[in-house]
N, C-alpha and C. Protein backbone atom coordinates (compact mmCIF):
# COMPACT_ATOMS: atom_id res chain seq x y z
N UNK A 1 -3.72 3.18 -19.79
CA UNK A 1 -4.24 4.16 -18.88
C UNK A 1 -4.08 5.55 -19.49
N UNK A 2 -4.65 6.48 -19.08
CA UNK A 2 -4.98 7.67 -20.14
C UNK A 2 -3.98 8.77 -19.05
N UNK A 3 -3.31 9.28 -19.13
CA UNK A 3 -2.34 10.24 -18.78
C UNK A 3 -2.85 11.99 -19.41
N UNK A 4 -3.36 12.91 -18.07
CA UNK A 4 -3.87 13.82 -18.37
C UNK A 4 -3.05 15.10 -18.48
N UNK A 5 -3.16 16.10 -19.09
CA UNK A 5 -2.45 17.01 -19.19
C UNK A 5 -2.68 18.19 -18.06
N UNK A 6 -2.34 19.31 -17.85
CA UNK A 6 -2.85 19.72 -16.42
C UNK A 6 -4.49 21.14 -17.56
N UNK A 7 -4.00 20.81 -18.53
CA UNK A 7 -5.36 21.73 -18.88
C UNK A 7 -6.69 20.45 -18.78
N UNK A 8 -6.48 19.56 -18.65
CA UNK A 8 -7.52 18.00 -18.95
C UNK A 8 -7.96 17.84 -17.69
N UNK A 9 -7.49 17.87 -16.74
CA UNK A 9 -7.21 18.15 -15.17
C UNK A 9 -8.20 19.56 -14.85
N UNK A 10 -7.97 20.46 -15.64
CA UNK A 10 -8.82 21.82 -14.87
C UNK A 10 -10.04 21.61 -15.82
N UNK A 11 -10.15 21.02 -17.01
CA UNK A 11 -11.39 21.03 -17.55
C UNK A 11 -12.29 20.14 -17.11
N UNK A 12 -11.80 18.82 -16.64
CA UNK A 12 -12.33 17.96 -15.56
C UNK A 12 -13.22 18.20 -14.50
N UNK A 13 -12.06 18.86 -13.72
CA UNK A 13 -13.11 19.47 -12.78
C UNK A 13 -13.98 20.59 -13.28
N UNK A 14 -13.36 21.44 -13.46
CA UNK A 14 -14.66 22.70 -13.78
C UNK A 14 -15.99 21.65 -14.53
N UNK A 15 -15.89 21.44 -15.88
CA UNK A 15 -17.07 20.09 -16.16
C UNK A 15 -17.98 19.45 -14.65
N UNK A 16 -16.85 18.79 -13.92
CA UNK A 16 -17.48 17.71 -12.63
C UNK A 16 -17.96 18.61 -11.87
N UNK A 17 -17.41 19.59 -11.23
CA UNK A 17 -18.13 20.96 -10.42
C UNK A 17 -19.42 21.60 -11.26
N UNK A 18 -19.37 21.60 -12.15
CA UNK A 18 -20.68 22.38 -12.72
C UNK A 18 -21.60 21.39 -13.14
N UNK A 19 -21.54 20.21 -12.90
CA UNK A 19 -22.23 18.70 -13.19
C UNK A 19 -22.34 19.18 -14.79
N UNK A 20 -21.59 19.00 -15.78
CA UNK A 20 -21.52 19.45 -17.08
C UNK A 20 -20.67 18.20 -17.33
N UNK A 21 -20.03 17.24 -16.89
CA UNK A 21 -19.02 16.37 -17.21
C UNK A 21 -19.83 14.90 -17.65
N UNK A 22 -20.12 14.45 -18.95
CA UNK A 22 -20.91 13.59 -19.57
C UNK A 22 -20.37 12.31 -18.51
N UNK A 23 -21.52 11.40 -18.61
CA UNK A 23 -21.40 10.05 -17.48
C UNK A 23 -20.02 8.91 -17.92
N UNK A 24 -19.85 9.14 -19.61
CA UNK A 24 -18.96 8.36 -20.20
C UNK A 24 -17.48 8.75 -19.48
N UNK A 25 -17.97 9.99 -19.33
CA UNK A 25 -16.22 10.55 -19.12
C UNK A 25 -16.09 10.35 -17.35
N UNK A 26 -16.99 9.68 -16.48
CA UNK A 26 -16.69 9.69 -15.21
C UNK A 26 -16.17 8.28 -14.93
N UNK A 27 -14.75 8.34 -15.31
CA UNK A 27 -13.95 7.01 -14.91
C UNK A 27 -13.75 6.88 -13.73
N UNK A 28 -13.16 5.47 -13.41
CA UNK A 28 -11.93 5.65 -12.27
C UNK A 28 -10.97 6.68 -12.64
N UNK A 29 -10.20 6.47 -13.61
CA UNK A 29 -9.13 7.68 -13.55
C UNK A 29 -9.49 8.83 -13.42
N UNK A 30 -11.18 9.50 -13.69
CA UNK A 30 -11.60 10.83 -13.59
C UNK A 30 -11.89 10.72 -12.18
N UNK A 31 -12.36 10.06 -11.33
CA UNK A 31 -12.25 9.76 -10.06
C UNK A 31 -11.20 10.19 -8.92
N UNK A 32 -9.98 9.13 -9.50
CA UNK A 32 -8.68 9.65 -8.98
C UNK A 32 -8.15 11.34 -9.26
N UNK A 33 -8.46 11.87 -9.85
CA UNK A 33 -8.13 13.18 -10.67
C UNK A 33 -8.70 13.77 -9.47
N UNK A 34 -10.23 13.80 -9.65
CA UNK A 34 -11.07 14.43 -8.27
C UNK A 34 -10.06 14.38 -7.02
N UNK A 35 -9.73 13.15 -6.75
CA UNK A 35 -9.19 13.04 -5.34
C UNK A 35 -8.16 13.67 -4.92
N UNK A 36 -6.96 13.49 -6.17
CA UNK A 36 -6.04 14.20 -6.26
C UNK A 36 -5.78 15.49 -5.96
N UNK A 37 -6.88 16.39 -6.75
CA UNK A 37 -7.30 17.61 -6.79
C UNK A 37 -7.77 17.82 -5.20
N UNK A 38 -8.89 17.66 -4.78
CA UNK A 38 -9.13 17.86 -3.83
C UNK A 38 -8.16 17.80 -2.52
N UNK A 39 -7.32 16.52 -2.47
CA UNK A 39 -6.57 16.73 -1.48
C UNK A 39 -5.32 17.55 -1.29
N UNK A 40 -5.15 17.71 -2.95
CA UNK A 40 -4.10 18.60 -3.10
C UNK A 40 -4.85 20.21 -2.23
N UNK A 41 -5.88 20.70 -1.97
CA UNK A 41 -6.11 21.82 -2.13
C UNK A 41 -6.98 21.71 -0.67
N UNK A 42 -7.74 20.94 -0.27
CA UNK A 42 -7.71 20.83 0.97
C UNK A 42 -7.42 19.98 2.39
N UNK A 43 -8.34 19.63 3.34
CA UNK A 43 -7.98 18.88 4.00
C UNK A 43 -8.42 17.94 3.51
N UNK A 44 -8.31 16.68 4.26
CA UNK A 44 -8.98 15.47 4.11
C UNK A 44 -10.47 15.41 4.78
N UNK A 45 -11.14 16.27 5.54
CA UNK A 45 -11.86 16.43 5.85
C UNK A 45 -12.96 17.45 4.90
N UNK A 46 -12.53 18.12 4.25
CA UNK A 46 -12.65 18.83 3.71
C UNK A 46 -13.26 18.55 2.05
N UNK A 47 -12.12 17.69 1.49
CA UNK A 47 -12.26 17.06 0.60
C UNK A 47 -13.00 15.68 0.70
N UNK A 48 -13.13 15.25 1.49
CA UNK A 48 -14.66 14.12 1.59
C UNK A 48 -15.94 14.76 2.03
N UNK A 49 -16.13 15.77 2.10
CA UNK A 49 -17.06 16.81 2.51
C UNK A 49 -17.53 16.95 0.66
N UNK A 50 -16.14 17.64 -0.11
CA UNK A 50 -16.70 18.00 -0.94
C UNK A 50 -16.97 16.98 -2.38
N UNK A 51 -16.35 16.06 -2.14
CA UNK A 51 -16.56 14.19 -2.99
C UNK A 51 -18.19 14.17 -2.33
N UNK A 52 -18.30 14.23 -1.61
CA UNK A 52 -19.46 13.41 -1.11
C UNK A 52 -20.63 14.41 -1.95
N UNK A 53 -20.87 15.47 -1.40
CA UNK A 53 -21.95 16.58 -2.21
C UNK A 53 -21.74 16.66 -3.63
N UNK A 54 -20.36 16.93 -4.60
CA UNK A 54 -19.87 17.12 -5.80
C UNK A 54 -20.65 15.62 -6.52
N UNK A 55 -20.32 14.47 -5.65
CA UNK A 55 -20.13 12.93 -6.63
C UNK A 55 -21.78 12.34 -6.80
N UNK A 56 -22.41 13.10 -5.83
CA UNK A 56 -23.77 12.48 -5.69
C UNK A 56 -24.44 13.56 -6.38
N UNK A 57 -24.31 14.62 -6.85
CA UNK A 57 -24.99 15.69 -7.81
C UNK A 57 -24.60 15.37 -9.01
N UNK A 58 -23.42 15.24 -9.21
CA UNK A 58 -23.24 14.66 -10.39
C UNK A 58 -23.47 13.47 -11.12
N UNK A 59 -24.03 12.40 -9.82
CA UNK A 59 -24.62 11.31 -10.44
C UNK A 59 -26.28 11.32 -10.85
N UNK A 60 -26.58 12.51 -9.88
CA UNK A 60 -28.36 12.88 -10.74
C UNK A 60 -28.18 14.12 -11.67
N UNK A 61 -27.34 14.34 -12.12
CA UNK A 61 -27.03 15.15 -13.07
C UNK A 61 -26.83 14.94 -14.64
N UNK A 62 -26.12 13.40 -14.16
CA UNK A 62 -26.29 12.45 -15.30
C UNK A 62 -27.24 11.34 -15.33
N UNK A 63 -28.70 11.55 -14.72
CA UNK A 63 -29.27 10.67 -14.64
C UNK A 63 -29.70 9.46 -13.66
N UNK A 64 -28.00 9.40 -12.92
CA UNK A 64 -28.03 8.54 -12.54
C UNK A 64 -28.71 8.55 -10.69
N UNK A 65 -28.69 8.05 -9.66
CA UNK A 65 -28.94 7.61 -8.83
C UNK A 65 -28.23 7.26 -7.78
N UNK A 66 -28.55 8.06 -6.75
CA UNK A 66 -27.85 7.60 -4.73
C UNK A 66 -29.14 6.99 -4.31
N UNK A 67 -28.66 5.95 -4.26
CA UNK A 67 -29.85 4.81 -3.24
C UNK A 67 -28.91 3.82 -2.39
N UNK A 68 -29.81 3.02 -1.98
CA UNK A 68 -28.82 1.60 -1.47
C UNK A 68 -28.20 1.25 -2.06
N UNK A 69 -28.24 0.97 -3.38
CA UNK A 69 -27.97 -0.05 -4.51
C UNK A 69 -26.50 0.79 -5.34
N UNK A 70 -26.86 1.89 -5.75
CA UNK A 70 -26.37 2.63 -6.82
C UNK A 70 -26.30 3.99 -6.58
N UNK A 71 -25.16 4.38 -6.76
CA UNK A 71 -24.51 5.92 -6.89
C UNK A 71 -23.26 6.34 -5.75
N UNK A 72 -23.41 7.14 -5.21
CA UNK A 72 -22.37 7.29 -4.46
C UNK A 72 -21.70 6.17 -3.18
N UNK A 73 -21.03 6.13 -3.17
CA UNK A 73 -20.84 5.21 -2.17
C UNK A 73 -19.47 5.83 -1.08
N UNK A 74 -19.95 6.13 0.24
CA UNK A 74 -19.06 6.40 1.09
C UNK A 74 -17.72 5.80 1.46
N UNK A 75 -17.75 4.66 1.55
CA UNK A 75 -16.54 4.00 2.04
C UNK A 75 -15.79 3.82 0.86
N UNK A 76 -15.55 3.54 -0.35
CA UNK A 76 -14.93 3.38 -1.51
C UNK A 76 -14.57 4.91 -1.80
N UNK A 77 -15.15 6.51 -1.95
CA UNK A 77 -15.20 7.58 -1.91
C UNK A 77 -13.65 7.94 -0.64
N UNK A 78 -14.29 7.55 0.78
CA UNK A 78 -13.13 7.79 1.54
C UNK A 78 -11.95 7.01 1.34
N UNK A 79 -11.95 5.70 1.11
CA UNK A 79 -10.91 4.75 0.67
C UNK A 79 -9.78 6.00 -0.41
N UNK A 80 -10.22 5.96 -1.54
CA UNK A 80 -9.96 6.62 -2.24
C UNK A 80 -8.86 8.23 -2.33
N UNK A 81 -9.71 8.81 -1.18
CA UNK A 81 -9.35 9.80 -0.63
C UNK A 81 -7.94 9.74 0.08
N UNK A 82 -8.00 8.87 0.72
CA UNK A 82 -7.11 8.36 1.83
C UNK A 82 -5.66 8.32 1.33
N UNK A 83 -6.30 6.86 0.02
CA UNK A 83 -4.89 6.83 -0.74
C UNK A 83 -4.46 8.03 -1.71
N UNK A 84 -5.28 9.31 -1.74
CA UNK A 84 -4.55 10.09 -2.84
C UNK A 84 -3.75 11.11 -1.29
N UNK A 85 -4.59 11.32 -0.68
CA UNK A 85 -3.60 12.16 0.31
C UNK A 85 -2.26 11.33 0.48
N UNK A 86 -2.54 9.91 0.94
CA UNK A 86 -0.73 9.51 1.84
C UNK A 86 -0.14 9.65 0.32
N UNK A 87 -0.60 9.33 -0.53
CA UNK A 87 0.33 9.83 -2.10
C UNK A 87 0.97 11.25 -2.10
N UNK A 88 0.46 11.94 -2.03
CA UNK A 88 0.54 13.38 -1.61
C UNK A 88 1.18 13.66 -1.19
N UNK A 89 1.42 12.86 0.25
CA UNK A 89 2.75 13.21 1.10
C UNK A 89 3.76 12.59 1.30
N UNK A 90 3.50 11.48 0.00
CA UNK A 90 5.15 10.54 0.09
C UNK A 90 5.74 11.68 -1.09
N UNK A 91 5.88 12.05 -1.77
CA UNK A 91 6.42 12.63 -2.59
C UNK A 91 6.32 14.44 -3.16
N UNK A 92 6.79 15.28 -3.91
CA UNK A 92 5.89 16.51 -4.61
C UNK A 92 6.05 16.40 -5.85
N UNK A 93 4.80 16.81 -6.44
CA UNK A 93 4.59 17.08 -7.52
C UNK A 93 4.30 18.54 -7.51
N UNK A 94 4.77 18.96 -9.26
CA UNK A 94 4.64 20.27 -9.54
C UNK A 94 3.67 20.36 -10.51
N UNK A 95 2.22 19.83 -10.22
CA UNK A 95 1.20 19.95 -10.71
C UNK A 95 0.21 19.26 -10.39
N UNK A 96 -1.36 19.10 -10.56
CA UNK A 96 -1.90 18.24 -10.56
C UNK A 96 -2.01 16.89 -11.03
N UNK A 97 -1.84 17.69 -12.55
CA UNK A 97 -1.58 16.16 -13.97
C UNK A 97 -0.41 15.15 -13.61
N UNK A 98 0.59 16.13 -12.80
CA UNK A 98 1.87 14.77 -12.51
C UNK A 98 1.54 14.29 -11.49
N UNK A 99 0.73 14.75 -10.49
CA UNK A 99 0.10 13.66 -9.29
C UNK A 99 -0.81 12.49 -9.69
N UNK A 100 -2.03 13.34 -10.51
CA UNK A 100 -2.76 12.66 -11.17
C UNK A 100 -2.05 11.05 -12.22
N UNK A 101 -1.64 11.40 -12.68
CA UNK A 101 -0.76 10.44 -13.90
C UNK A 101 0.37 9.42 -12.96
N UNK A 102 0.85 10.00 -12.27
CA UNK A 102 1.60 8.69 -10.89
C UNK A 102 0.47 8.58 -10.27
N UNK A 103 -0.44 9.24 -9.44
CA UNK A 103 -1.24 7.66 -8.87
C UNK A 103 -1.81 6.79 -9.90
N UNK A 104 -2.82 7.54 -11.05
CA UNK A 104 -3.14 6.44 -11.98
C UNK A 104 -2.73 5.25 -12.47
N UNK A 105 -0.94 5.56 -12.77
CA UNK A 105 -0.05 4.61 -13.01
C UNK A 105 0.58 3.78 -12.04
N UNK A 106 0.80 4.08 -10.57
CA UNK A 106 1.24 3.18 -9.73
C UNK A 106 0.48 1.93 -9.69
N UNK A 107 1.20 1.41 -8.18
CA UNK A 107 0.55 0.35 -7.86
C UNK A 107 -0.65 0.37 -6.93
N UNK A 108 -1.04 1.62 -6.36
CA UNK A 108 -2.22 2.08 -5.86
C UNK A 108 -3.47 2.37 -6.49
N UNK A 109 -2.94 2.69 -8.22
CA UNK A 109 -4.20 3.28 -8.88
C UNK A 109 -5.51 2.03 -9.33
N UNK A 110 -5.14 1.17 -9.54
CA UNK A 110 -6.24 0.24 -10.16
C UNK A 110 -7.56 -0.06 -9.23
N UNK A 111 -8.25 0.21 -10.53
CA UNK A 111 -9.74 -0.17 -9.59
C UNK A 111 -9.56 -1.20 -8.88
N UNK A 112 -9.44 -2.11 -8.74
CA UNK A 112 -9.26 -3.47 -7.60
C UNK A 112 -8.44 -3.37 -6.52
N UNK A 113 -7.63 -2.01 -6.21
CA UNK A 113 -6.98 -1.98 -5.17
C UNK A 113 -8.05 -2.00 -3.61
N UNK A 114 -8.83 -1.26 -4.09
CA UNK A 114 -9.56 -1.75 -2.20
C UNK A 114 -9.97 -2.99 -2.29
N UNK A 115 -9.65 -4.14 -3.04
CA UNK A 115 -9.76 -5.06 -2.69
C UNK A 115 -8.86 -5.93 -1.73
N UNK A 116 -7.68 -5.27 -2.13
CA UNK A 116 -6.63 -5.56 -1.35
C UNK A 116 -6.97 -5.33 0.42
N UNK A 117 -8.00 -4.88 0.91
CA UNK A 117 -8.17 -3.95 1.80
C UNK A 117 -9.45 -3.99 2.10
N UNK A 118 -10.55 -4.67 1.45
CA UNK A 118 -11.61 -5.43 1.62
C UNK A 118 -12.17 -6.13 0.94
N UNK A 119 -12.93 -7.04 1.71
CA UNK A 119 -13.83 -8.40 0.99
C UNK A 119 -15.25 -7.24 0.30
N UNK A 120 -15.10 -7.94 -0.53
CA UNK A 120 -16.75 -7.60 -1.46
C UNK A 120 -18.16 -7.86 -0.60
N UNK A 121 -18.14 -8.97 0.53
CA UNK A 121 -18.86 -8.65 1.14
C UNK A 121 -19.05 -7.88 2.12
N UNK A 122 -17.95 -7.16 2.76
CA UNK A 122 -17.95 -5.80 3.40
C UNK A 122 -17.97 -4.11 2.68
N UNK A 123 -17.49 -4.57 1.19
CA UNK A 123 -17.87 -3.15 0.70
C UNK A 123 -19.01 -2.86 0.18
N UNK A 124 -19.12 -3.84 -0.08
CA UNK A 124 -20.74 -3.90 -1.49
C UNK A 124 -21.97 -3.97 -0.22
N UNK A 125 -21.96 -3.28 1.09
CA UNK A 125 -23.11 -3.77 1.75
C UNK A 125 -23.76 -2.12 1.87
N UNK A 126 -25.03 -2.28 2.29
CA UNK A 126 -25.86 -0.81 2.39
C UNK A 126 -25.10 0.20 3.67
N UNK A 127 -24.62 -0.39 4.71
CA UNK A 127 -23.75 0.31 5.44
C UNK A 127 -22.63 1.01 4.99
N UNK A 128 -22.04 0.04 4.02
CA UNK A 128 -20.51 0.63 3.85
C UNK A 128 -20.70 1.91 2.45
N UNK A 129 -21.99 1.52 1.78
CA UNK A 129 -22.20 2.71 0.57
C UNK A 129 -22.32 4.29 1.65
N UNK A 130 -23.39 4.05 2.56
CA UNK A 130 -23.67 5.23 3.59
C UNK A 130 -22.65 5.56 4.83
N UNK A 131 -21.72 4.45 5.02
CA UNK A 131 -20.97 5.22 6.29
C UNK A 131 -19.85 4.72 6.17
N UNK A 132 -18.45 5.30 6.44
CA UNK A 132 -17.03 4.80 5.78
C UNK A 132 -17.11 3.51 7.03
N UNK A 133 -16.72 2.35 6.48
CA UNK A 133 -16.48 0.97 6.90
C UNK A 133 -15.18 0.52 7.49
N UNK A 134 -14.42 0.20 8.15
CA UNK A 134 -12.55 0.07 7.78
C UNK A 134 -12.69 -1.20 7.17
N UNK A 135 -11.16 -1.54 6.85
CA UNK A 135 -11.67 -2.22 6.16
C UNK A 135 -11.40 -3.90 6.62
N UNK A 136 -11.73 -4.89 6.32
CA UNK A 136 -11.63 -6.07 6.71
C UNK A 136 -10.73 -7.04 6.52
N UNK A 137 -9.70 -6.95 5.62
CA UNK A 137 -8.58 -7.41 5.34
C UNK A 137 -7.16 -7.37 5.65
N UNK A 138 -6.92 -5.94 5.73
CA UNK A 138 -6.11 -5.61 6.35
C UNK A 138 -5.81 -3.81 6.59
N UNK A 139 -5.21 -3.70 7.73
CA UNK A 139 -5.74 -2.15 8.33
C UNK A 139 -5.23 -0.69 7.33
N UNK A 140 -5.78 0.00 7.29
CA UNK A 140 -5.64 0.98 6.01
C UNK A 140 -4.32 1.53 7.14
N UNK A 141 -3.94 1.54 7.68
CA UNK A 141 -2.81 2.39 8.07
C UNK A 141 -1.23 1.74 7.00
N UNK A 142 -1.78 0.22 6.68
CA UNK A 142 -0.98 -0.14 5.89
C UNK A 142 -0.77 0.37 4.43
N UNK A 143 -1.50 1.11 4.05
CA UNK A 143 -1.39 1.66 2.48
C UNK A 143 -0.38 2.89 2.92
């Protein structure tokens, strides 16, 4: 897993905010970074406000596409969110990069964690890309 420095962290975003951030470099871990960032700095309301407008410009920025099928997806976006805030407030960090770099590295960070938390046939559906879903496995109050 790639462990960011807090200048890797501000070049990140500034890049992802100015849709300047190449498609190769939009990981999960550049993902989590976003979330991090964002919740560090606003609300949770706030910061899925600004994932949602930021993640879908930046996917026709690189080409890519918000449809049914492909590009942004709401409920995985808020999922996401969710778990970087309660991260947030189990602990402090004195930076972004050290928030960033513990969730990446926990047991929360891996892409397959909302699986824990839903079936593939409740996330992967045209509802759950357009409107946050809960989830079907077991209740997010548990993360």
């Amino acid at each position: 897993m790639k462990n960011y420095s807090e200048t890797e962290v501000d070049s990140l975003m500034n890049r992802f905010e100015a849709r300047e951030l190449p498609k190769e470099e939009w990981t999960h871990e550049a993902h989590l970074v976003v979330a991090i960032v964002y919740c560090s700095n606003y609300s949770l309301d706030e910061a899925l406000d600004l994932s949602r407008e930021n993640i879908s410009r930046h996917n026709e920025s690189t080409g890519g596409i918000n449809t049914d099928t492909d590009g942004y997806h709401e409920t995985i976006t808020k999922f996401w969110l969710i778990i970087a805030d309660n991260f947030l407030k189990e602990k402090s960090f004195e930076s972004s990069s050290e928030a960033s770099n513990a969730l990446i590295n926990s047991d929360f960070g891996g892409s397959q964690f909302p699986f824990e938390y839903y079936s593939k046939n409740v996330l992967f559906t045209v509802h759950a890309r357009h409107n946050w879903k809960e989830p079907d496995l077991r209740p997010i109050e548990s993360i």
